[in-house]
N, C-alpha and C. Protein backbone atom coordinates (compact mmCIF):
# COMPACT_ATOMS: atom_id res chain seq x y z
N UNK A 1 16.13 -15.61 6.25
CA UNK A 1 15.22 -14.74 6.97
C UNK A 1 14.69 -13.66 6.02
N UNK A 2 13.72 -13.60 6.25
CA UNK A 2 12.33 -12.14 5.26
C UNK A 2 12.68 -10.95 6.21
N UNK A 3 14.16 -10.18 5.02
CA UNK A 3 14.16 -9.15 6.24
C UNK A 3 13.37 -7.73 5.42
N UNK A 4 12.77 -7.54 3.92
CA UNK A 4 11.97 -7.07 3.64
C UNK A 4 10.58 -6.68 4.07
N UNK A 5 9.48 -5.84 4.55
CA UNK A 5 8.52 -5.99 4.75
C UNK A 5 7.71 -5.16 4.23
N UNK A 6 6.44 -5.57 4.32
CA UNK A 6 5.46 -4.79 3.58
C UNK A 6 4.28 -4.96 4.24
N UNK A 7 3.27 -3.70 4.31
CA UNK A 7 2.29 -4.08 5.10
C UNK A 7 0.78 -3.67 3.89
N UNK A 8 -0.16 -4.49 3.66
CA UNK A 8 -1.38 -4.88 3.10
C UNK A 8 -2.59 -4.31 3.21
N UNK A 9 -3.36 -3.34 3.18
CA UNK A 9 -4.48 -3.08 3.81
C UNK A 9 -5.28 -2.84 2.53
N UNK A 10 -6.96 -3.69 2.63
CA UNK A 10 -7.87 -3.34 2.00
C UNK A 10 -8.92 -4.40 2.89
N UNK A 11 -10.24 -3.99 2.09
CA UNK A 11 -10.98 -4.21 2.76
C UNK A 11 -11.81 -5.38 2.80
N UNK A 12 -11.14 -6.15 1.15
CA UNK A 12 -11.09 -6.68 0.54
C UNK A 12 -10.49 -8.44 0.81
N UNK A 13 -10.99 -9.68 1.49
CA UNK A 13 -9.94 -10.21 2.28
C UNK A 13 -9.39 -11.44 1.18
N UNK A 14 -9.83 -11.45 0.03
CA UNK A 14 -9.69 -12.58 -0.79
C UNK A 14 -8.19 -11.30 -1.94
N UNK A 15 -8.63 -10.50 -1.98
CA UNK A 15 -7.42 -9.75 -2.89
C UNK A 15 -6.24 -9.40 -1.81
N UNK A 16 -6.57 -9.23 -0.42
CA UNK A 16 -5.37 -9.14 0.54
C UNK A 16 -4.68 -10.24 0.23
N UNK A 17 -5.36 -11.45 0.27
CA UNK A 17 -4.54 -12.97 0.79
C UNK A 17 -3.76 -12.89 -0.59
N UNK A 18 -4.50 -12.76 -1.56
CA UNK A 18 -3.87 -13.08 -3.06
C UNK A 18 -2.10 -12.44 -2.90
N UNK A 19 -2.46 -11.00 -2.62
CA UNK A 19 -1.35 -10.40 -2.66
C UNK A 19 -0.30 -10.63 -1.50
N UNK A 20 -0.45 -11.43 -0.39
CA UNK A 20 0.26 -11.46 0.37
C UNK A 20 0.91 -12.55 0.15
N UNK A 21 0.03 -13.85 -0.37
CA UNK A 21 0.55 -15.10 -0.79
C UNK A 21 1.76 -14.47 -1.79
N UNK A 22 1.56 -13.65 -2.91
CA UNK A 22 2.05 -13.31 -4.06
C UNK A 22 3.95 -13.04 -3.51
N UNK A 23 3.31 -12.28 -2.61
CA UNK A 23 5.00 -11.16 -1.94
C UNK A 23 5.56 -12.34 -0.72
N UNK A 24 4.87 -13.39 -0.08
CA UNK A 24 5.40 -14.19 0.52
C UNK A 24 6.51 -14.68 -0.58
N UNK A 25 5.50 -15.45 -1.05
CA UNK A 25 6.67 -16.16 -2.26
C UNK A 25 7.95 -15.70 -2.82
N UNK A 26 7.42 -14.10 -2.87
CA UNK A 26 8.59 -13.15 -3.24
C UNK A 26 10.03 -12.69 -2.09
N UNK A 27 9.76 -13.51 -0.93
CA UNK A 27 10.58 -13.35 0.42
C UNK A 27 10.17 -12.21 0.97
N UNK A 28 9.26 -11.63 1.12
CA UNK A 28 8.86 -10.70 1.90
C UNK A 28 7.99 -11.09 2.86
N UNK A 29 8.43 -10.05 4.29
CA UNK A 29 7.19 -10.44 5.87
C UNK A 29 6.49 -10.00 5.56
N UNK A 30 5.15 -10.50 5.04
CA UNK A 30 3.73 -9.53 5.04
C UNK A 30 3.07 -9.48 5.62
N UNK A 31 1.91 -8.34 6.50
CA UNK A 31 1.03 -8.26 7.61
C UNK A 31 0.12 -7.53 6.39
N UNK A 32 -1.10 -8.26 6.72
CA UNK A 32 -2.49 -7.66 6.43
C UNK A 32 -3.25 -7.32 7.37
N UNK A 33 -3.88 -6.21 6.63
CA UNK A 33 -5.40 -6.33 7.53
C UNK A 33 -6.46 -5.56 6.61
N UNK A 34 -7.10 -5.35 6.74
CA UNK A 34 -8.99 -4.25 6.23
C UNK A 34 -8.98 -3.51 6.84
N UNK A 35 -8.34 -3.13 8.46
CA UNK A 35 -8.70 -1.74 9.19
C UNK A 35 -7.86 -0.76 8.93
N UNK A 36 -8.21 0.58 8.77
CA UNK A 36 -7.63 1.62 8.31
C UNK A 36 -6.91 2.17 9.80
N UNK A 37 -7.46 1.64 10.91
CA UNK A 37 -6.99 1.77 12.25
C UNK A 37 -5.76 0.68 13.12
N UNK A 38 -6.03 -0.46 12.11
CA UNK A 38 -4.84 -1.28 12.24
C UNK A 38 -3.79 -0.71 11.80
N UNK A 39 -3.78 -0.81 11.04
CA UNK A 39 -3.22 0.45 9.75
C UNK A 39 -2.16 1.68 10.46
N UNK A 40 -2.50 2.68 11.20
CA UNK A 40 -2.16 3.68 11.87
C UNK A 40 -1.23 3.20 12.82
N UNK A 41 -2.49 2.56 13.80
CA UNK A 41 -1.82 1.83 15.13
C UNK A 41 -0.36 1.13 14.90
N UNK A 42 -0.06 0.23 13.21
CA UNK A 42 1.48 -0.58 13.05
C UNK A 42 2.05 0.57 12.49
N UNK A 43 1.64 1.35 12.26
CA UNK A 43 2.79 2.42 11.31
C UNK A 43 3.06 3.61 12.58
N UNK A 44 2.72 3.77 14.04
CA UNK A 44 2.81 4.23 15.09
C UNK A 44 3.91 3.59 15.84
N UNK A 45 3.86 2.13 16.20
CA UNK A 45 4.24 0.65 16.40
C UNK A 45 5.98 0.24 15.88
N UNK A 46 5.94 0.45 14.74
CA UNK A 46 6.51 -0.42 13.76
C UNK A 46 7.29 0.31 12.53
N UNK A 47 8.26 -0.14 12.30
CA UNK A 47 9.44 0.62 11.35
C UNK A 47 8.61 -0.36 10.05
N UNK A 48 7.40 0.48 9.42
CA UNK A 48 7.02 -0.15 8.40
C UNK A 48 6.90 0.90 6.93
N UNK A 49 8.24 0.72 5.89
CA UNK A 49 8.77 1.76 4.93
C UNK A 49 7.95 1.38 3.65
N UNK A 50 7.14 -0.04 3.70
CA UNK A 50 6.46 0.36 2.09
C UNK A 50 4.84 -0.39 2.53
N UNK A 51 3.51 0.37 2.44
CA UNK A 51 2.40 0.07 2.06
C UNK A 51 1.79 -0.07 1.14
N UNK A 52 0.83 -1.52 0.74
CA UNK A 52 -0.12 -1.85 -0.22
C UNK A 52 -1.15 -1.61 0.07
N UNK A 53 -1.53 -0.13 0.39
CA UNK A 53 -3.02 0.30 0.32
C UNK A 53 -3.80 0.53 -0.66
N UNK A 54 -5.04 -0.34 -0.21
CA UNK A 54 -6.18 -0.74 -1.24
C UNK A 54 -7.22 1.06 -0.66
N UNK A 55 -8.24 1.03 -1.77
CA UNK A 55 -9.16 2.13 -1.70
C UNK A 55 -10.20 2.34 -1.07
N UNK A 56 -10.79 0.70 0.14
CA UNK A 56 -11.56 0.72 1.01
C UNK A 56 -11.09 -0.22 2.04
N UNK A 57 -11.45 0.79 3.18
CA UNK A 57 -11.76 -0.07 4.08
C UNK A 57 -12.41 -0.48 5.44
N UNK A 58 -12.09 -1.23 6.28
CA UNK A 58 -13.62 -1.52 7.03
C UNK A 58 -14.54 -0.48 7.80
N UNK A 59 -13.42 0.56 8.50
CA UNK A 59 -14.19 1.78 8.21
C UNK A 59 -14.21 2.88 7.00
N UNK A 60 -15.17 4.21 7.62
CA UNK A 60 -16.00 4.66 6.74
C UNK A 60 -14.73 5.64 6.46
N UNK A 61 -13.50 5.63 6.19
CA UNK A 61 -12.61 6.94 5.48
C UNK A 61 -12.03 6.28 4.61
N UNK A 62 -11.74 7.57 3.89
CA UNK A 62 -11.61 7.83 2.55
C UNK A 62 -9.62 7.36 2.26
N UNK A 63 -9.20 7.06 1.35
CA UNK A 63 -7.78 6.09 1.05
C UNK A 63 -7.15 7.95 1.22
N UNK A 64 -7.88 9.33 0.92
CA UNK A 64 -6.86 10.27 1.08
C UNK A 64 -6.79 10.65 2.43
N UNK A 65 -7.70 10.19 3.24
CA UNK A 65 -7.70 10.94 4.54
C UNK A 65 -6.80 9.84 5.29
N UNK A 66 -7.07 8.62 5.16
CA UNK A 66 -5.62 7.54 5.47
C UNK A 66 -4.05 8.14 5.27
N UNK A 67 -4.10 8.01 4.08
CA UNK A 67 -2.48 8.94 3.31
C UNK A 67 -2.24 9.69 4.23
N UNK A 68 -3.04 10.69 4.69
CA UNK A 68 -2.83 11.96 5.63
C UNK A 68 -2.24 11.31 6.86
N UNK A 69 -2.85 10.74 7.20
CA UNK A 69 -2.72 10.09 8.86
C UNK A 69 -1.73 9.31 8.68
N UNK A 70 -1.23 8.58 7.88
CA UNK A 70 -0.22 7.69 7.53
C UNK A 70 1.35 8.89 7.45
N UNK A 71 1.09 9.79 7.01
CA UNK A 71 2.31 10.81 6.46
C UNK A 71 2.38 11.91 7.98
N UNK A 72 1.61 12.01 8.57
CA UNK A 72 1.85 12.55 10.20
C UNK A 72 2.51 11.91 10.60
N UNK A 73 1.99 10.52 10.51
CA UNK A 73 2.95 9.32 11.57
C UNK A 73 4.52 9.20 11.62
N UNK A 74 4.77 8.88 9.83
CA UNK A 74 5.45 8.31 9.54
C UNK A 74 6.01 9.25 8.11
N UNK A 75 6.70 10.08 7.81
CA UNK A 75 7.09 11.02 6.62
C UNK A 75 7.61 9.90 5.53
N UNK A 76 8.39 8.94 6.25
CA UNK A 76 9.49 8.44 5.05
C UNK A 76 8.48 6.99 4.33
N UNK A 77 7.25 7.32 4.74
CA UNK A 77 6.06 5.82 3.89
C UNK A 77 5.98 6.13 2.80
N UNK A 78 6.53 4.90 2.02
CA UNK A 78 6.45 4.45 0.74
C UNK A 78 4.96 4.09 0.31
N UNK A 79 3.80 4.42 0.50
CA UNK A 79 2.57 4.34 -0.29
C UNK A 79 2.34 4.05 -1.36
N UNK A 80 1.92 2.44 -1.47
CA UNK A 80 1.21 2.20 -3.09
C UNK A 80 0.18 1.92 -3.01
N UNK A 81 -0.76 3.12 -3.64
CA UNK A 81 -2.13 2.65 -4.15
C UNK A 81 -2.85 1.71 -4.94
N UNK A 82 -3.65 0.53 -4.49
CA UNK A 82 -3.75 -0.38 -5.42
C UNK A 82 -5.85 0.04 -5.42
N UNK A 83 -6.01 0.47 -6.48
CA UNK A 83 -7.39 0.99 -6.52
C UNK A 83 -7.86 0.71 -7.74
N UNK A 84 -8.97 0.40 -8.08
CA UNK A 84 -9.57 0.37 -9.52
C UNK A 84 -10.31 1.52 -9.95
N UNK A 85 -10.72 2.35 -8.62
CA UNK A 85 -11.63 3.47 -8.84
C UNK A 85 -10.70 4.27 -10.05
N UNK A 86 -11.60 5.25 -10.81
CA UNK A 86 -10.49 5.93 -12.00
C UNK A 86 -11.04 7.18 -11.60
N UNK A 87 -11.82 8.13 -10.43
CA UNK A 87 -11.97 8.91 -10.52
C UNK A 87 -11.19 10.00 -10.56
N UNK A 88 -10.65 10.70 -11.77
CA UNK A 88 -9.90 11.63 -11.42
C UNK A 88 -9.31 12.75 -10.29
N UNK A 89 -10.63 13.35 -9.83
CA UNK A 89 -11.04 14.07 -8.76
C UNK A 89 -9.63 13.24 -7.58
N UNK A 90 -10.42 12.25 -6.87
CA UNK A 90 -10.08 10.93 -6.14
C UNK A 90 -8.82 10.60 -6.28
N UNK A 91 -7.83 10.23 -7.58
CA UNK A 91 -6.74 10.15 -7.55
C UNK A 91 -5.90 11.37 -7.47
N UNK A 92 -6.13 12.64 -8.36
CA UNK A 92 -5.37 13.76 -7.46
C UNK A 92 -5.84 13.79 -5.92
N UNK A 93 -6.36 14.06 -5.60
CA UNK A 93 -6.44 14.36 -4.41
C UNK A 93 -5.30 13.11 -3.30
N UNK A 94 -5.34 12.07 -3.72
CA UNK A 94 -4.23 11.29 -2.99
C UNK A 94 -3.08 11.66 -3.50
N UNK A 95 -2.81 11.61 -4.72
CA UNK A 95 -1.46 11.99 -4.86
C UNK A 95 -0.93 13.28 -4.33
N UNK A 96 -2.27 14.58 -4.16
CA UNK A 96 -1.29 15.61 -3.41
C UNK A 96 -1.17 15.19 -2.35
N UNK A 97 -1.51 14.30 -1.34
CA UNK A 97 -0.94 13.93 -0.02
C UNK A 97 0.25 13.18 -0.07
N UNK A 98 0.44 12.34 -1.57
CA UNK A 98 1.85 11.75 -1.52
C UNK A 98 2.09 10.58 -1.41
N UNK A 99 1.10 9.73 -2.46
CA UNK A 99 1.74 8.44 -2.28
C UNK A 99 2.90 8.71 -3.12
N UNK A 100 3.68 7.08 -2.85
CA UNK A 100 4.75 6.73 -4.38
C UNK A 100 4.31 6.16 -5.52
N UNK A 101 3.28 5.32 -5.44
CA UNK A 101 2.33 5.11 -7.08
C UNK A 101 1.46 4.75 -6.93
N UNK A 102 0.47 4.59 -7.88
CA UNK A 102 -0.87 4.30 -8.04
C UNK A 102 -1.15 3.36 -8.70
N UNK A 103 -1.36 1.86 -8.62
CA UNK A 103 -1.68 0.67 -9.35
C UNK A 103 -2.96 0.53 -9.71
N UNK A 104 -3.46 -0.64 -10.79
CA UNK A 104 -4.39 -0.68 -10.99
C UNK A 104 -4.87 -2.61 -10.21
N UNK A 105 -5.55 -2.76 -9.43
CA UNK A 105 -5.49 -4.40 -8.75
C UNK A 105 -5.22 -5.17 -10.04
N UNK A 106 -4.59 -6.35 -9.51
CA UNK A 106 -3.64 -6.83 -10.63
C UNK A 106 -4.93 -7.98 -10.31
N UNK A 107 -4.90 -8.39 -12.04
CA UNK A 107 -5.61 -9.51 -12.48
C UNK A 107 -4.71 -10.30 -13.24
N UNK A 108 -4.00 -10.79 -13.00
CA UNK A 108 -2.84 -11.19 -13.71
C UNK A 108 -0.85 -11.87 -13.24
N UNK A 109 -0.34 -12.65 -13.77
CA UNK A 109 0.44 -12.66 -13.16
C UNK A 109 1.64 -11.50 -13.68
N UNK A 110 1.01 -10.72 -14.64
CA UNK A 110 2.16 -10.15 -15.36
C UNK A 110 1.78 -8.67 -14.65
N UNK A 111 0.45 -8.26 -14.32
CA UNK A 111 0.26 -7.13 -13.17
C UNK A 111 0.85 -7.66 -11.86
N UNK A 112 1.18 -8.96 -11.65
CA UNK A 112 1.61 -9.20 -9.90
C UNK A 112 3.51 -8.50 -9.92
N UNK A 113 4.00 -8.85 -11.49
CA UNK A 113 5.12 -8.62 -11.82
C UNK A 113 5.34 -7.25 -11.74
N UNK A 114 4.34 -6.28 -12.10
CA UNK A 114 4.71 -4.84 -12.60
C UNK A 114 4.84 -4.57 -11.00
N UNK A 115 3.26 -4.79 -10.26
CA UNK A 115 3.55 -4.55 -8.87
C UNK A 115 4.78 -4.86 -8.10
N UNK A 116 5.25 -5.81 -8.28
CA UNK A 116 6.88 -6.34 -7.33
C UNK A 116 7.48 -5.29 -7.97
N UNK A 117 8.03 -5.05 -9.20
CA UNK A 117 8.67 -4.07 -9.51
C UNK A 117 8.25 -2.99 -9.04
N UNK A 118 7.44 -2.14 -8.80
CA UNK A 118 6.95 -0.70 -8.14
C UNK A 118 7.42 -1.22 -6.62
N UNK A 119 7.32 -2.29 -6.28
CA UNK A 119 7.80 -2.66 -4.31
C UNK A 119 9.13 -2.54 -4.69
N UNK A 120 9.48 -3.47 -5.22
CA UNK A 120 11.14 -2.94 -5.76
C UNK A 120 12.02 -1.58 -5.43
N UNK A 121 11.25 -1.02 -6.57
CA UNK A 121 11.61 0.80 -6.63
C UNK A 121 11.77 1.09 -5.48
N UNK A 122 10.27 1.00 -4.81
CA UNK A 122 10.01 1.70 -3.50
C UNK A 122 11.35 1.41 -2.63
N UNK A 123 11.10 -0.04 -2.07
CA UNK A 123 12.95 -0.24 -1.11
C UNK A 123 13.51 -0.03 -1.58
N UNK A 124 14.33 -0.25 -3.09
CA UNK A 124 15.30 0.61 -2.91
C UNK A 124 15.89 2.26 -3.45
N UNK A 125 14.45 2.85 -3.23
CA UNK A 125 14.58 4.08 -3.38
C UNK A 125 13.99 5.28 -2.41
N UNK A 126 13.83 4.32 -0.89
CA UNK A 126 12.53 5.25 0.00
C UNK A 126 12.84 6.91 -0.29
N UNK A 127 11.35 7.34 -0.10
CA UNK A 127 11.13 8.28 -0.60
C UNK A 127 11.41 9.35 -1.19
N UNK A 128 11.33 8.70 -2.54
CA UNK A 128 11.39 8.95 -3.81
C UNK A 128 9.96 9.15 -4.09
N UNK A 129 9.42 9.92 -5.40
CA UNK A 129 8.23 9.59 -5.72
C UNK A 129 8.01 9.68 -7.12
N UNK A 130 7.01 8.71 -7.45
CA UNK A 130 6.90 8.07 -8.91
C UNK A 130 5.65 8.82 -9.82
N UNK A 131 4.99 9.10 -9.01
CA UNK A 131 3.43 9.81 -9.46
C UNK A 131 3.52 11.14 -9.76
């Protein structure tokens, strides 16, 4: 039994599947979605301790104003940012809300590796923070 879980969000549905296929394999339950309101609604719902949030999605808010709403809900979320944007501005501003790290989307199987390792950390270190 996949008693690990992890939940997926971007907006993105070909880099969701990639990564969910990726962490299946890895024995983990994975739930995706693109809505930043799905999103809320399972972390309201649902004892869910580590997220793969991507930097868009199907609606119009921003990955820091998510963080926010995500850390009301839920204090002890493990948040990993998986974003390509490099705007400085953009990445402080999430990290003062508090994710646990900031990835860069993995093109690679040796970025799918670094990522499992940062999911790693995360379970077995909930909140802790890496950034």
């Amino acid at each position: 039994m996949k008693a690990r879980k992890i939940l997926i969000v971007d907006k993105d549905p070909a880099a969701r599947q990639k990564l969910a296929d990726f962490f299946q394999e890895s024995n983990y339950q994975v739930d995706t979605s693109g809505s930043a309101a799905f999103l809320v609604a399972h972390i309201i719902q649902k004892n869910q301790p580590i997220i793969l949030l991507g930097s868009q999605f199907e609606e119009k808010i921003s990955a820091a104003e998510v963080v926010t709403l995500l850390h009301q809900c839920n204090k002890s979320l493990n948040i990993i940012l998986i974003s390509d944007e490099n705007s400085p501005e953009m990445l402080r501003r999430i990290r003062e809300k508090g994710i646990f790290y900031h990835a860069l989307k993995p093109q690679s199987h040796a970025d799918n590796e670094e990522l499992r390792s940062v999911v790693e950390c995360a379970v077995g270190d909930l909140g802790a923070v890496l950034t």
